[in-house]
N, C-alpha and C. Protein backbone atom coordinates (compact mmCIF):
# COMPACT_ATOMS: atom_id res chain seq x y z
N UNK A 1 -4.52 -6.49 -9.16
CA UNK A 1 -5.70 -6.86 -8.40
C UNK A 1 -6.42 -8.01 -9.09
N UNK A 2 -6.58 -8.04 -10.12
CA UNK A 2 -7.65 -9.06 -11.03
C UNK A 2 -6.61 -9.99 -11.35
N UNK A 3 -4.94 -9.95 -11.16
CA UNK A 3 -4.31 -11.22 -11.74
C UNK A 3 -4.15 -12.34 -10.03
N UNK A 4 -4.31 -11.81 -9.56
CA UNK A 4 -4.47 -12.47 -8.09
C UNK A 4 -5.82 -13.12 -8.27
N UNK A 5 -6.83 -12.63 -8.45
CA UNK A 5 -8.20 -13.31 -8.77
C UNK A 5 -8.06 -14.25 -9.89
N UNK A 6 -7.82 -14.47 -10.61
CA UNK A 6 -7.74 -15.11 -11.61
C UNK A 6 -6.97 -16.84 -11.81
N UNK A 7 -5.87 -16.53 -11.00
CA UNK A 7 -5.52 -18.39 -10.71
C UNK A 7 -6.46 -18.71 -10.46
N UNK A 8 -7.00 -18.36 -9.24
CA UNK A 8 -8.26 -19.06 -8.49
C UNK A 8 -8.94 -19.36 -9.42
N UNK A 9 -9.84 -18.30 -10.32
CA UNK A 9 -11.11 -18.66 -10.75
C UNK A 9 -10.71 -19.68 -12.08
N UNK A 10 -9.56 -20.04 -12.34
CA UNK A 10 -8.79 -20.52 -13.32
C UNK A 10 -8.56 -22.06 -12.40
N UNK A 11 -8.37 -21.93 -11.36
CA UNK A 11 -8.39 -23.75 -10.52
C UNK A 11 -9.94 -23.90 -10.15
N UNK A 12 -10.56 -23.23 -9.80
CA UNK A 12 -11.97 -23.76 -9.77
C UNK A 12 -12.23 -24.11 -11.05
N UNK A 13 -12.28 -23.64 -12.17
CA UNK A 13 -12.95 -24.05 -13.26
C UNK A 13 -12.16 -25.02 -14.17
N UNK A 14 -10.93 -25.35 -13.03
CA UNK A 14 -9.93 -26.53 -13.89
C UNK A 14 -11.18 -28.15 -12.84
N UNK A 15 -11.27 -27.64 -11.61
CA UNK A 15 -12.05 -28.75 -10.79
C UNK A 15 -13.52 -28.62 -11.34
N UNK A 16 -14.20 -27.81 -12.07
CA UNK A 16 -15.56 -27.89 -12.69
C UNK A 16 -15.07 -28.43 -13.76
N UNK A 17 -14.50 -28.66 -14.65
CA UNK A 17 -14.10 -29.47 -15.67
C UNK A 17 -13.89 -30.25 -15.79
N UNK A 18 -12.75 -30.89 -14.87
CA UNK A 18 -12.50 -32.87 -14.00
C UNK A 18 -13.58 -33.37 -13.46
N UNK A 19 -14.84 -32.65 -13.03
CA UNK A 19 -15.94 -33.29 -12.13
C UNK A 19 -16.50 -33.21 -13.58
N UNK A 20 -17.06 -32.18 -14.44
CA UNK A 20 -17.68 -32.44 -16.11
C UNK A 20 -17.34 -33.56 -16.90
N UNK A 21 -16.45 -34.07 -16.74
CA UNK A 21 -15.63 -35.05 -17.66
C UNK A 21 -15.91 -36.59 -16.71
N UNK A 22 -15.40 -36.43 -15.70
CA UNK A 22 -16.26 -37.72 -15.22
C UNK A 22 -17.24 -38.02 -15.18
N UNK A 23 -18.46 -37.46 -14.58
CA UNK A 23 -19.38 -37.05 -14.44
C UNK A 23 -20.09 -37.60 -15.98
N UNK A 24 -19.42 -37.09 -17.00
CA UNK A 24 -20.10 -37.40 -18.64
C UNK A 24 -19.17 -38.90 -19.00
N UNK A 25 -18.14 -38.83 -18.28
CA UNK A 25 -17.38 -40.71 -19.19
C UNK A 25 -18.70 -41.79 -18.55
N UNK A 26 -18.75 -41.35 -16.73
CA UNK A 26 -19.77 -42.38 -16.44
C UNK A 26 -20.77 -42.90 -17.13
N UNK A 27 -21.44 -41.57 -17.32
CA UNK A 27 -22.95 -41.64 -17.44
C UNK A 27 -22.90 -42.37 -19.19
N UNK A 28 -21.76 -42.02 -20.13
CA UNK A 28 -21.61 -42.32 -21.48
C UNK A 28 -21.06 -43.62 -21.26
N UNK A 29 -20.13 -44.07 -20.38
CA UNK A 29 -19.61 -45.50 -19.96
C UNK A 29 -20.51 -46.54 -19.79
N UNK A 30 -21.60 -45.85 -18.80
CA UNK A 30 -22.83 -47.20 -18.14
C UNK A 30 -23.80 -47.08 -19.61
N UNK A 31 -23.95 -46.17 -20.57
CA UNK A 31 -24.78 -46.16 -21.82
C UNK A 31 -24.62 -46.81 -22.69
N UNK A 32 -23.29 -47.03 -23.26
CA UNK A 32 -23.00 -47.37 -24.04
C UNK A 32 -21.37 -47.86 -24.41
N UNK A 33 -20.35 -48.62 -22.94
CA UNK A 33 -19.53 -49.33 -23.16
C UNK A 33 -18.29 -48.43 -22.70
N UNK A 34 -17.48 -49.27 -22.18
CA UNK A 34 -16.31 -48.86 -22.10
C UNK A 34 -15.16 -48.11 -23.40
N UNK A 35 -16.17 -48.52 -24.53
CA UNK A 35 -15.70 -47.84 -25.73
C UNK A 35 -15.88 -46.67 -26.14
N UNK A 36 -16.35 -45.70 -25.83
CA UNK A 36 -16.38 -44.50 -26.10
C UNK A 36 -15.26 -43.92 -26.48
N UNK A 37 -15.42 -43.14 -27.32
CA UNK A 37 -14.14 -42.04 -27.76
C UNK A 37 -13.79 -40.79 -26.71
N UNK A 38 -13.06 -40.46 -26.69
CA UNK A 38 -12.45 -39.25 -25.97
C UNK A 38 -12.77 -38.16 -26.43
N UNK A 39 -13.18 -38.29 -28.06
CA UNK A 39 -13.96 -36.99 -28.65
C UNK A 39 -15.23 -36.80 -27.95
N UNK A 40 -15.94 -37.98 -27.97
CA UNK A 40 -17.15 -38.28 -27.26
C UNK A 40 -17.39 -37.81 -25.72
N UNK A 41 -16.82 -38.19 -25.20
CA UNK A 41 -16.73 -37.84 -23.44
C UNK A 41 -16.11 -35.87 -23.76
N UNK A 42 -15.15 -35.58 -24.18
CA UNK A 42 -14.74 -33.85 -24.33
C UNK A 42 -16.04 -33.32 -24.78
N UNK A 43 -17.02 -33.63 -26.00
CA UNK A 43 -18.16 -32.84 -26.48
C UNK A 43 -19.51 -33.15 -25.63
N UNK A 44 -19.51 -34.25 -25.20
CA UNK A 44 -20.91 -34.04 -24.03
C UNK A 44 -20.56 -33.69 -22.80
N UNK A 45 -19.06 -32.92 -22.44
CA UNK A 45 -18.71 -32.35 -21.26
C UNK A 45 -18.50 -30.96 -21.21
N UNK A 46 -18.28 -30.61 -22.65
CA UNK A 46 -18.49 -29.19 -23.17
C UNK A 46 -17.14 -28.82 -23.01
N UNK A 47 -16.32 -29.25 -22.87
CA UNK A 47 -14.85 -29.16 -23.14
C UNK A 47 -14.38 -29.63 -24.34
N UNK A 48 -13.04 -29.00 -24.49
CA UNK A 48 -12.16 -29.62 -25.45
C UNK A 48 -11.34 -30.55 -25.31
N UNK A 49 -11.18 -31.52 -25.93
CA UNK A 49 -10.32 -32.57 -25.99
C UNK A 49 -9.07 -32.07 -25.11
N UNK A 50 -8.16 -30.96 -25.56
CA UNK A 50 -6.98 -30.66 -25.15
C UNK A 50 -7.22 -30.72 -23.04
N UNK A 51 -8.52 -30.31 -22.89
CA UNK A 51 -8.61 -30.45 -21.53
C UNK A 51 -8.74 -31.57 -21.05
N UNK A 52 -9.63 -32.65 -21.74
CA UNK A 52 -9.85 -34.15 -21.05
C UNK A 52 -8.11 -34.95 -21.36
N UNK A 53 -7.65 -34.64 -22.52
CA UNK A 53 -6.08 -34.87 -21.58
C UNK A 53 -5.26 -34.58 -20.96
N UNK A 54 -5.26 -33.13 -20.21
CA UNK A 54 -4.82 -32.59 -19.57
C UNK A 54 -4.99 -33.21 -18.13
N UNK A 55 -6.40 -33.32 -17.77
CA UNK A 55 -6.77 -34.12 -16.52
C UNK A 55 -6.42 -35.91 -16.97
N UNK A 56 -6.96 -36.25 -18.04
CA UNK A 56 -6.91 -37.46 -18.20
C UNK A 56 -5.73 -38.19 -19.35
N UNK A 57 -4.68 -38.21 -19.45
CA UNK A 57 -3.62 -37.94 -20.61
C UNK A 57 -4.06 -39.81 -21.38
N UNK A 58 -3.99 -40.58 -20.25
CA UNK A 58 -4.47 -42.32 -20.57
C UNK A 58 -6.00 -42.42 -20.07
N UNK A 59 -6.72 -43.71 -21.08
CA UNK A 59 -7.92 -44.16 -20.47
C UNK A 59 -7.65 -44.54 -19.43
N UNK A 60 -6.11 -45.41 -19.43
CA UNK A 60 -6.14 -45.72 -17.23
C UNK A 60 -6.15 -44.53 -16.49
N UNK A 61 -6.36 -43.79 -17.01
CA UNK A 61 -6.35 -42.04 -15.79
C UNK A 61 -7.37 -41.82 -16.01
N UNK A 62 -8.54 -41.84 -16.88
CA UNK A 62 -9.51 -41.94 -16.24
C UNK A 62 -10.16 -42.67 -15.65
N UNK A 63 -10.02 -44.03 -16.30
CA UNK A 63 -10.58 -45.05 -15.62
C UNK A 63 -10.29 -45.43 -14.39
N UNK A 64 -8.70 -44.70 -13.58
CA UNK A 64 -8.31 -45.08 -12.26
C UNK A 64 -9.58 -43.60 -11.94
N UNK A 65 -9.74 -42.98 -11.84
CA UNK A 65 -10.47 -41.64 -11.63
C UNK A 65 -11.80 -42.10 -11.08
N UNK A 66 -12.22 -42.61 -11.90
CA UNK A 66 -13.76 -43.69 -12.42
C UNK A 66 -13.70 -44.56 -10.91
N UNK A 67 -12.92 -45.30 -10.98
CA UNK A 67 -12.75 -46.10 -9.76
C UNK A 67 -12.95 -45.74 -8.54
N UNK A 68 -11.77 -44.73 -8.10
CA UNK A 68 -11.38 -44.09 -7.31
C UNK A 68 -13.04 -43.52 -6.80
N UNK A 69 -13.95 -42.91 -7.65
CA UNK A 69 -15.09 -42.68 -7.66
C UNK A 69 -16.19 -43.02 -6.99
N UNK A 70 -16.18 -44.75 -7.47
CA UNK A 70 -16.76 -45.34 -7.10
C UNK A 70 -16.61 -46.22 -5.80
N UNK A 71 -15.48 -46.13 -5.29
CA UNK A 71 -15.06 -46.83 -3.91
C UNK A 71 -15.53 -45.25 -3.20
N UNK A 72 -15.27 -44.32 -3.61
CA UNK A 72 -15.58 -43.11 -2.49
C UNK A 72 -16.76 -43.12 -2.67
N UNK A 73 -17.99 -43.45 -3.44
CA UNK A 73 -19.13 -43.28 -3.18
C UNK A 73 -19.77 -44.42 -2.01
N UNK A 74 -18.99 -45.38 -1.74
CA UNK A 74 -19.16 -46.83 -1.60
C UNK A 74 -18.84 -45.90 0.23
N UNK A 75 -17.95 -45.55 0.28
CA UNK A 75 -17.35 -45.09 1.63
C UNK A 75 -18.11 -44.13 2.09
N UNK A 76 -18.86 -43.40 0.83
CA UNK A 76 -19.59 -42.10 1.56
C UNK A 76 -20.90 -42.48 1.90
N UNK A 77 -21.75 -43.76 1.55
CA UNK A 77 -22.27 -44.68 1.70
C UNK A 77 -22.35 -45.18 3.20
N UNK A 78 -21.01 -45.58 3.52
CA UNK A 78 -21.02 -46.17 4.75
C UNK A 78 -20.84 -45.34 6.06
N UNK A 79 -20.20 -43.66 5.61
CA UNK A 79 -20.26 -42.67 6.74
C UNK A 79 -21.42 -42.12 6.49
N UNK A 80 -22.09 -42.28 6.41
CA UNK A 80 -24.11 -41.68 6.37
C UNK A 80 -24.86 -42.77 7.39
N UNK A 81 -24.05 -43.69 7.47
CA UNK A 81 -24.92 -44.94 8.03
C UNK A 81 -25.23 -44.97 9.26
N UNK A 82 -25.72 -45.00 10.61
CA UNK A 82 -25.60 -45.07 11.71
C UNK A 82 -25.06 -46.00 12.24
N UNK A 83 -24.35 -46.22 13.29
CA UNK A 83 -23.24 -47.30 14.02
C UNK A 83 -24.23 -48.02 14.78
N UNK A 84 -24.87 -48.81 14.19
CA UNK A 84 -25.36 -50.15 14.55
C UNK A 84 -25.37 -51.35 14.02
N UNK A 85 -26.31 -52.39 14.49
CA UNK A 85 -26.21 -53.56 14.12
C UNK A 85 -26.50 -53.94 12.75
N UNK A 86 -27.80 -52.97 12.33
CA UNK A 86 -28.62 -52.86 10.76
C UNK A 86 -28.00 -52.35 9.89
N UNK A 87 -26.46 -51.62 10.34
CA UNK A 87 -26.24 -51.08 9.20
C UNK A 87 -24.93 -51.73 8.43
N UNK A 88 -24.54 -52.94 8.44
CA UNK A 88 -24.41 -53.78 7.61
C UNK A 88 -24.99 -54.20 6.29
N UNK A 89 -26.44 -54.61 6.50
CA UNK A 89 -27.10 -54.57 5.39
C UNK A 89 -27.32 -53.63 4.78
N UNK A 90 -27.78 -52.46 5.35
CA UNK A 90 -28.13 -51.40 4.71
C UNK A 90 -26.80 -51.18 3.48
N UNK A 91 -25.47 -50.77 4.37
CA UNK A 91 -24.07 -50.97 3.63
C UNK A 91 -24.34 -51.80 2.54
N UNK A 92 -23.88 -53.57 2.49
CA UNK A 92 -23.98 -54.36 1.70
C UNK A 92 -25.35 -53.63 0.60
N UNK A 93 -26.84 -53.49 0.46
CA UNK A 93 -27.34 -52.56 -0.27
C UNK A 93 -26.67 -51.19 -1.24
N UNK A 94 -26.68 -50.59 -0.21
CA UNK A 94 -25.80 -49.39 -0.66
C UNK A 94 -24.52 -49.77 -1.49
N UNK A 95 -24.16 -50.42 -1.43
CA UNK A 95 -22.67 -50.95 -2.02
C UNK A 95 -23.11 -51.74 -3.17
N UNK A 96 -24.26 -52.39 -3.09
CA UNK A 96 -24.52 -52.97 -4.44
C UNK A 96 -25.35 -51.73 -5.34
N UNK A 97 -26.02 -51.30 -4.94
CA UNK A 97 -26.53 -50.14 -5.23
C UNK A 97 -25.59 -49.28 -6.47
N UNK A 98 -24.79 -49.16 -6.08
CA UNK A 98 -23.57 -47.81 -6.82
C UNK A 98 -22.54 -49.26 -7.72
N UNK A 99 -22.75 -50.39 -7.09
CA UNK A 99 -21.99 -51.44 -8.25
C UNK A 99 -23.22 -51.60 -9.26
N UNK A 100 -24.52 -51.59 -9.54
CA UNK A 100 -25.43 -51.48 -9.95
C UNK A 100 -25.52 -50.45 -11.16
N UNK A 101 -25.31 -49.47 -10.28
CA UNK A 101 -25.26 -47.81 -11.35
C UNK A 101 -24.00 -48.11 -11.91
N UNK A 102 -22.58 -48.82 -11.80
CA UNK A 102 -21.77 -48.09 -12.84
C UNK A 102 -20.96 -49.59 -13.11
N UNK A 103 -22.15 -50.53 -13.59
CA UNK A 103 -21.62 -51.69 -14.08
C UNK A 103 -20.82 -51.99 -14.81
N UNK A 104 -20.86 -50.75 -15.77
CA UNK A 104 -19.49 -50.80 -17.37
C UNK A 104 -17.77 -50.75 -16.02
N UNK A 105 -17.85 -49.80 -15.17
CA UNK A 105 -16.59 -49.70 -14.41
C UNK A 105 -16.53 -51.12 -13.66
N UNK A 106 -17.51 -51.83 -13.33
CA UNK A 106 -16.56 -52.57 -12.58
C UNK A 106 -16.07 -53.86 -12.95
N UNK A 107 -16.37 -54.05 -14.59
CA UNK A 107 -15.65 -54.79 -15.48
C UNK A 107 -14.30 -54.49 -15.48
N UNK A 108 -14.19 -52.72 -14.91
CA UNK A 108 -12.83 -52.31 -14.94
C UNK A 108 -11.68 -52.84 -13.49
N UNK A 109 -12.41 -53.76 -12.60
CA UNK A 109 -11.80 -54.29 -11.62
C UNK A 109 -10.63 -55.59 -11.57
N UNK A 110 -10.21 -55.91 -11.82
CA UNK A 110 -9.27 -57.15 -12.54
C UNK A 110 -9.86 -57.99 -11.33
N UNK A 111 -9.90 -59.34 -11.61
CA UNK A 111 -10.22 -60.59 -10.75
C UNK A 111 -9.49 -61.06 -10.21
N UNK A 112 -8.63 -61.19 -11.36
CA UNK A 112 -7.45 -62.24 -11.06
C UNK A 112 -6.04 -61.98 -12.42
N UNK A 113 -4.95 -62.35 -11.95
CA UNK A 113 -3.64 -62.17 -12.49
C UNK A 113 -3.08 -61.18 -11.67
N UNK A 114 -1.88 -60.49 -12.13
CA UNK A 114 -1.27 -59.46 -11.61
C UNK A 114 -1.81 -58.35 -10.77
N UNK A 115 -1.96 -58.18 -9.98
CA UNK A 115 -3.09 -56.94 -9.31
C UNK A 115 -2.22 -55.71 -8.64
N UNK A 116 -2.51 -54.72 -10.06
CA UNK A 116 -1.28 -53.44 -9.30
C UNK A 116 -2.01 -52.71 -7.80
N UNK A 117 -0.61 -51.91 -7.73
CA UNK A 117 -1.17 -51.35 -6.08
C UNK A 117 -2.22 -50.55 -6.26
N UNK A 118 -2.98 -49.85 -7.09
CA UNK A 118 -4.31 -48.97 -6.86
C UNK A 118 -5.59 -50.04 -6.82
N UNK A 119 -5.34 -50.99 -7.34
CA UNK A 119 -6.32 -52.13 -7.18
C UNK A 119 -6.34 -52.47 -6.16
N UNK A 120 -5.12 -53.17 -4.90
CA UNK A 120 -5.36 -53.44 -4.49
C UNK A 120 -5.47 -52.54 -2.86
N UNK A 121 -5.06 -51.37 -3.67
CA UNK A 121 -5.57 -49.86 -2.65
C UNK A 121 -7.08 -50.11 -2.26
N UNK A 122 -7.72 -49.97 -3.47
CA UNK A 122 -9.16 -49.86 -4.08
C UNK A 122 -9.98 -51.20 -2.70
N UNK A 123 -9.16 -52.28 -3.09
CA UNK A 123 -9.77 -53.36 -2.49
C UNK A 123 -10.09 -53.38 -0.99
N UNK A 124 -8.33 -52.78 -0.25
CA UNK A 124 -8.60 -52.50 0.97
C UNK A 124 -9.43 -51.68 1.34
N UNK A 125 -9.80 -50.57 0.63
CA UNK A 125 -10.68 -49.39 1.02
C UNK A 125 -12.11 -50.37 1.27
N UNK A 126 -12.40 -50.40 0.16
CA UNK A 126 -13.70 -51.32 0.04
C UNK A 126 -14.06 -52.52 1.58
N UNK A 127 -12.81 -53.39 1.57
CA UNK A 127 -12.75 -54.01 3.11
C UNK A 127 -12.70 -53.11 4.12
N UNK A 128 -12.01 -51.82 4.03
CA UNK A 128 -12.17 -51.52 5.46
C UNK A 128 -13.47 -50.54 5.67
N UNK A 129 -14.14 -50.80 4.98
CA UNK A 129 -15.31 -49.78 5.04
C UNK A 129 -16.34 -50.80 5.37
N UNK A 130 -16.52 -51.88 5.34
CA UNK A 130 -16.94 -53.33 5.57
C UNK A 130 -16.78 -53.55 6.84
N UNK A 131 -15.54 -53.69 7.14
CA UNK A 131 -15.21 -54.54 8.43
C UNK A 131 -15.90 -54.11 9.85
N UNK A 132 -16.22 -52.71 10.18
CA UNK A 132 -17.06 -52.39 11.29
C UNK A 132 -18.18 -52.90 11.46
N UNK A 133 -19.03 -51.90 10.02
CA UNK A 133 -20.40 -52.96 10.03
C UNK A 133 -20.66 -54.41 10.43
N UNK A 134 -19.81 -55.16 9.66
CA UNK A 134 -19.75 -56.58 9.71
C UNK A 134 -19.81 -56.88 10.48
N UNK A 135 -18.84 -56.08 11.53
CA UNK A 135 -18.48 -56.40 12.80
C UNK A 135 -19.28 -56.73 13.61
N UNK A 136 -20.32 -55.14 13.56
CA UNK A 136 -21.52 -55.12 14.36
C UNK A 136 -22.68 -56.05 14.38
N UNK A 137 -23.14 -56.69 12.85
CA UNK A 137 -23.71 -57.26 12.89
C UNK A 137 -23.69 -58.75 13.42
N UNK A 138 -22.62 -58.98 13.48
CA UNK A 138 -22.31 -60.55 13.78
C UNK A 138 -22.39 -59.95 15.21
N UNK A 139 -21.89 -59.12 15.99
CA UNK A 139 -22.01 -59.13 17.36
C UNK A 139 -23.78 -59.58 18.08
N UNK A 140 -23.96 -58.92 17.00
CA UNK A 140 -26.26 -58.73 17.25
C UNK A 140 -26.31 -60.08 16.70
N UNK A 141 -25.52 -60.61 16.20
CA UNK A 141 -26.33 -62.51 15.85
C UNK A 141 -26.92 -62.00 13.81
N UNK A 142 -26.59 -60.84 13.29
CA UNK A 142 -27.42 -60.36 12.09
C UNK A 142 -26.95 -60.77 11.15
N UNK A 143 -25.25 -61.71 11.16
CA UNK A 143 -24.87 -61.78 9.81
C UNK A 143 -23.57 -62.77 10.87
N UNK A 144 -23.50 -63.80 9.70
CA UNK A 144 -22.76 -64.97 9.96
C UNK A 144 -21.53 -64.78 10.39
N UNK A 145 -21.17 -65.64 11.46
CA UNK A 145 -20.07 -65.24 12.30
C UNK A 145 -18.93 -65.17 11.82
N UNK A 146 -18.33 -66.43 10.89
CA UNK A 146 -17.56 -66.61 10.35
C UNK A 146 -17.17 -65.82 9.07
N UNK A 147 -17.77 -64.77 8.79
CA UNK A 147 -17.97 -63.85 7.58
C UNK A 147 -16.52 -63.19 7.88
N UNK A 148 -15.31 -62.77 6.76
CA UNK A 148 -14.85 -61.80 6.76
C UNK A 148 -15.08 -60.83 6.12
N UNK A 149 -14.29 -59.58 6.13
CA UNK A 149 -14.98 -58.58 5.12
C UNK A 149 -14.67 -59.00 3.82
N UNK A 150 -13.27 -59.77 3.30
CA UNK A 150 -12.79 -59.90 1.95
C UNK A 150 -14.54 -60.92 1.45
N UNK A 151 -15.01 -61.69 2.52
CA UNK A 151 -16.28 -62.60 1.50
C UNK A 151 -17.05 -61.55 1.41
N UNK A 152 -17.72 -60.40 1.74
CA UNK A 152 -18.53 -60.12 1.29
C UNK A 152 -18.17 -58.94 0.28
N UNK A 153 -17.01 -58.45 -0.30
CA UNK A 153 -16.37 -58.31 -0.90
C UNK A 153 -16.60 -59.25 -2.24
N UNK A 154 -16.34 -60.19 -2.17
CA UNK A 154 -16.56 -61.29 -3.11
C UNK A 154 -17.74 -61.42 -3.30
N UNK A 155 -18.79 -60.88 -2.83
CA UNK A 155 -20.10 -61.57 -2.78
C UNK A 155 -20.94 -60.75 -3.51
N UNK A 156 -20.29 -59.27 -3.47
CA UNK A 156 -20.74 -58.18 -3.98
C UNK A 156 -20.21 -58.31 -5.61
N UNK A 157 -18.92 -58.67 -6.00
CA UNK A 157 -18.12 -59.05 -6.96
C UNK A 157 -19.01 -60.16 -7.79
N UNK A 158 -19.85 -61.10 -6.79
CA UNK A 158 -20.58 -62.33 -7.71
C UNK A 158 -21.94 -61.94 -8.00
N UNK A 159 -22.68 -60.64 -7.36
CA UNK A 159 -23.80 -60.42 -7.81
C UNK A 159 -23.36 -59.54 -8.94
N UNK A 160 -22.58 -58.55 -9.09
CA UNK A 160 -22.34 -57.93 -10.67
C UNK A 160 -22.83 -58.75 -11.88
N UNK A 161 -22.59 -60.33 -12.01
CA UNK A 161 -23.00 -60.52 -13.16
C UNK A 161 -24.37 -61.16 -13.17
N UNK A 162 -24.96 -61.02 -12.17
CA UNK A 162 -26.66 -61.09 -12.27
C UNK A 162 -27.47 -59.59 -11.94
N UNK A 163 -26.53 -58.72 -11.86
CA UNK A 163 -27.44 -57.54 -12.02
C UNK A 163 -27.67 -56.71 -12.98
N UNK A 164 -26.92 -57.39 -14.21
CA UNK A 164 -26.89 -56.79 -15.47
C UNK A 164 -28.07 -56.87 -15.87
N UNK A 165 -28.87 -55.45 -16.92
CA UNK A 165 -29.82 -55.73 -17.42
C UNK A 165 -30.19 -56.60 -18.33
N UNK A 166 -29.47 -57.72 -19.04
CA UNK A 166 -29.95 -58.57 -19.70
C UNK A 166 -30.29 -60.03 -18.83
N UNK A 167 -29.94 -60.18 -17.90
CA UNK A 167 -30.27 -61.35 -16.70
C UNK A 167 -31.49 -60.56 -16.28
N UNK A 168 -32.32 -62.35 -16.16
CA UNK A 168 -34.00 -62.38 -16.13
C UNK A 168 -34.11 -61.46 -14.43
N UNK A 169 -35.30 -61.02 -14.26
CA UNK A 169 -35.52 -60.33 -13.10
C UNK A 169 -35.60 -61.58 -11.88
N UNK A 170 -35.90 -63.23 -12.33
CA UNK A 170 -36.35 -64.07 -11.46
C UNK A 170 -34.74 -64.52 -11.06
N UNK A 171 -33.86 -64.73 -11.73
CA UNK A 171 -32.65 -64.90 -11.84
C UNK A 171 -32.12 -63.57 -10.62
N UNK A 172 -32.38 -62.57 -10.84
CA UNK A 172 -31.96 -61.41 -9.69
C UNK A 172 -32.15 -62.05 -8.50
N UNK A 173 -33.77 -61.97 -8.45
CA UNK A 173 -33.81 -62.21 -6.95
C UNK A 173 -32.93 -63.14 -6.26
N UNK A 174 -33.64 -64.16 -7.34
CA UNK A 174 -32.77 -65.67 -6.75
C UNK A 174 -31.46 -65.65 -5.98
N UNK A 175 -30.66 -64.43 -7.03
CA UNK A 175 -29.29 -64.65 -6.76
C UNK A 175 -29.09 -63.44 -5.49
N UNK A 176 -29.75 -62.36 -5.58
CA UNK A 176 -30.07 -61.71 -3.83
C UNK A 176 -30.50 -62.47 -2.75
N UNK A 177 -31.14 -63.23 -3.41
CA UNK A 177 -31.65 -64.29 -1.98
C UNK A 177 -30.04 -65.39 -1.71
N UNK A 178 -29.90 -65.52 -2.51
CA UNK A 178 -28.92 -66.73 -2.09
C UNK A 178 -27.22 -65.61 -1.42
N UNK A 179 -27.57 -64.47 -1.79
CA UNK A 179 -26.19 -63.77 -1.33
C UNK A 179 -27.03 -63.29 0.13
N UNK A 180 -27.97 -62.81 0.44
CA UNK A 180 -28.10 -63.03 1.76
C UNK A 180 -28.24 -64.27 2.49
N UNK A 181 -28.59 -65.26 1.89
CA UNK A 181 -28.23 -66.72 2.97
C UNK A 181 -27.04 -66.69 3.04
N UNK A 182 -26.13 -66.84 2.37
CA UNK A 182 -24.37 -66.67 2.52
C UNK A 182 -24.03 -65.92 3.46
N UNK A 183 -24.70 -64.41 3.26
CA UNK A 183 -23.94 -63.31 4.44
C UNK A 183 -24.66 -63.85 6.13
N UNK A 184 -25.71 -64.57 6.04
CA UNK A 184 -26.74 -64.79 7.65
C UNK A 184 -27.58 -63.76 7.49
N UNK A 185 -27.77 -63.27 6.53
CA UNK A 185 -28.97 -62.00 6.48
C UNK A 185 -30.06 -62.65 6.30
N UNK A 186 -30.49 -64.05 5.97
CA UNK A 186 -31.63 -64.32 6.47
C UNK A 186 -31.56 -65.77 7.18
């Protein structure tokens, strides 16, 4: 009776442990660098090492994890949104928003050279979570016609390095203002 109970409560608390461990690389990632130790991320997750490689055996397993993360927050973002014309921007926001919160990861995005397939998984997700909105808004006249989703994609990619906290706050705006003249948002 209790060994039937027990996988279970043994896979739930394998998925409370993978959500503990991310959950603590982030928050230790956006603090203080993509350098962290693995001792580091296992003891402020309250696990043991032997478990953060179990889920995570390479930093690319977590760091694809990390990712993976952050495009689904980006998507869960855009299914909250209502199907109209406004919610483009709102999106584009929201999307900078969560590139904002986990700035150390999206150093983890490659630009340019070789681009394996979870990258460029990652990328399509990101475009196709774009492309409706976009859609809508250019239909309402709200955002430039000629826009595809890959530019604002890119556009989101060029504010990362003015939203770092060491770039001046006048420098922010500036560079929000000039990424909505680009998109037709104003």
């Amino acid at each position: 009776m209790g060994s039937v109970d027990h996988p279970t409560r043994r896979r739930a608390d394998a998925v409370a442990n993978r959500e503990a461990l991310l959950t603590t690389a982030r928050a230790l990632f956006a603090q203080r660098g993509l350098d962290v130790s693995y001792d580091d991320i296992s003891r402020e997750a309250g696990v043991g090492r032997a478990t953060l490689y179990r889920h995570f055996p390479t930093r690319e397993h977590l760091h694809d994890a990390l990712l993976d993360g952050v495009v689904a927050e980006i998507e869960a973002a855009a299914a909250a949104l209502p199907p109209d014309a406004g919610s483009f921007e709102l999106l584009f926001r929201a999307a900078l928003r969560v590139q904002t919160d986990n700035l150390a990861l999206y150093d983890l995005f490659p630009s340019r050279g070789e681009l394996g397939s979870a990258v460029l998984e990652r990328r399509g997700r990101i475009i196709a979570v774009l492309r409706e909105p976009l859609a809508r808004a250019q239909e309402a006249g709200l955002a430039r016609a000629d826009l595809e989703p890959e530019d604002v994609r890119i556009q989101l990619l060029m504010l990362s390095t003015v939203v770092r906290p060491d770039v001046a706050e006048a420098d922010r705006r500036r560079a929000w203002r000039l990424a909505r003249l680009a998109l037709g948002l104003e």
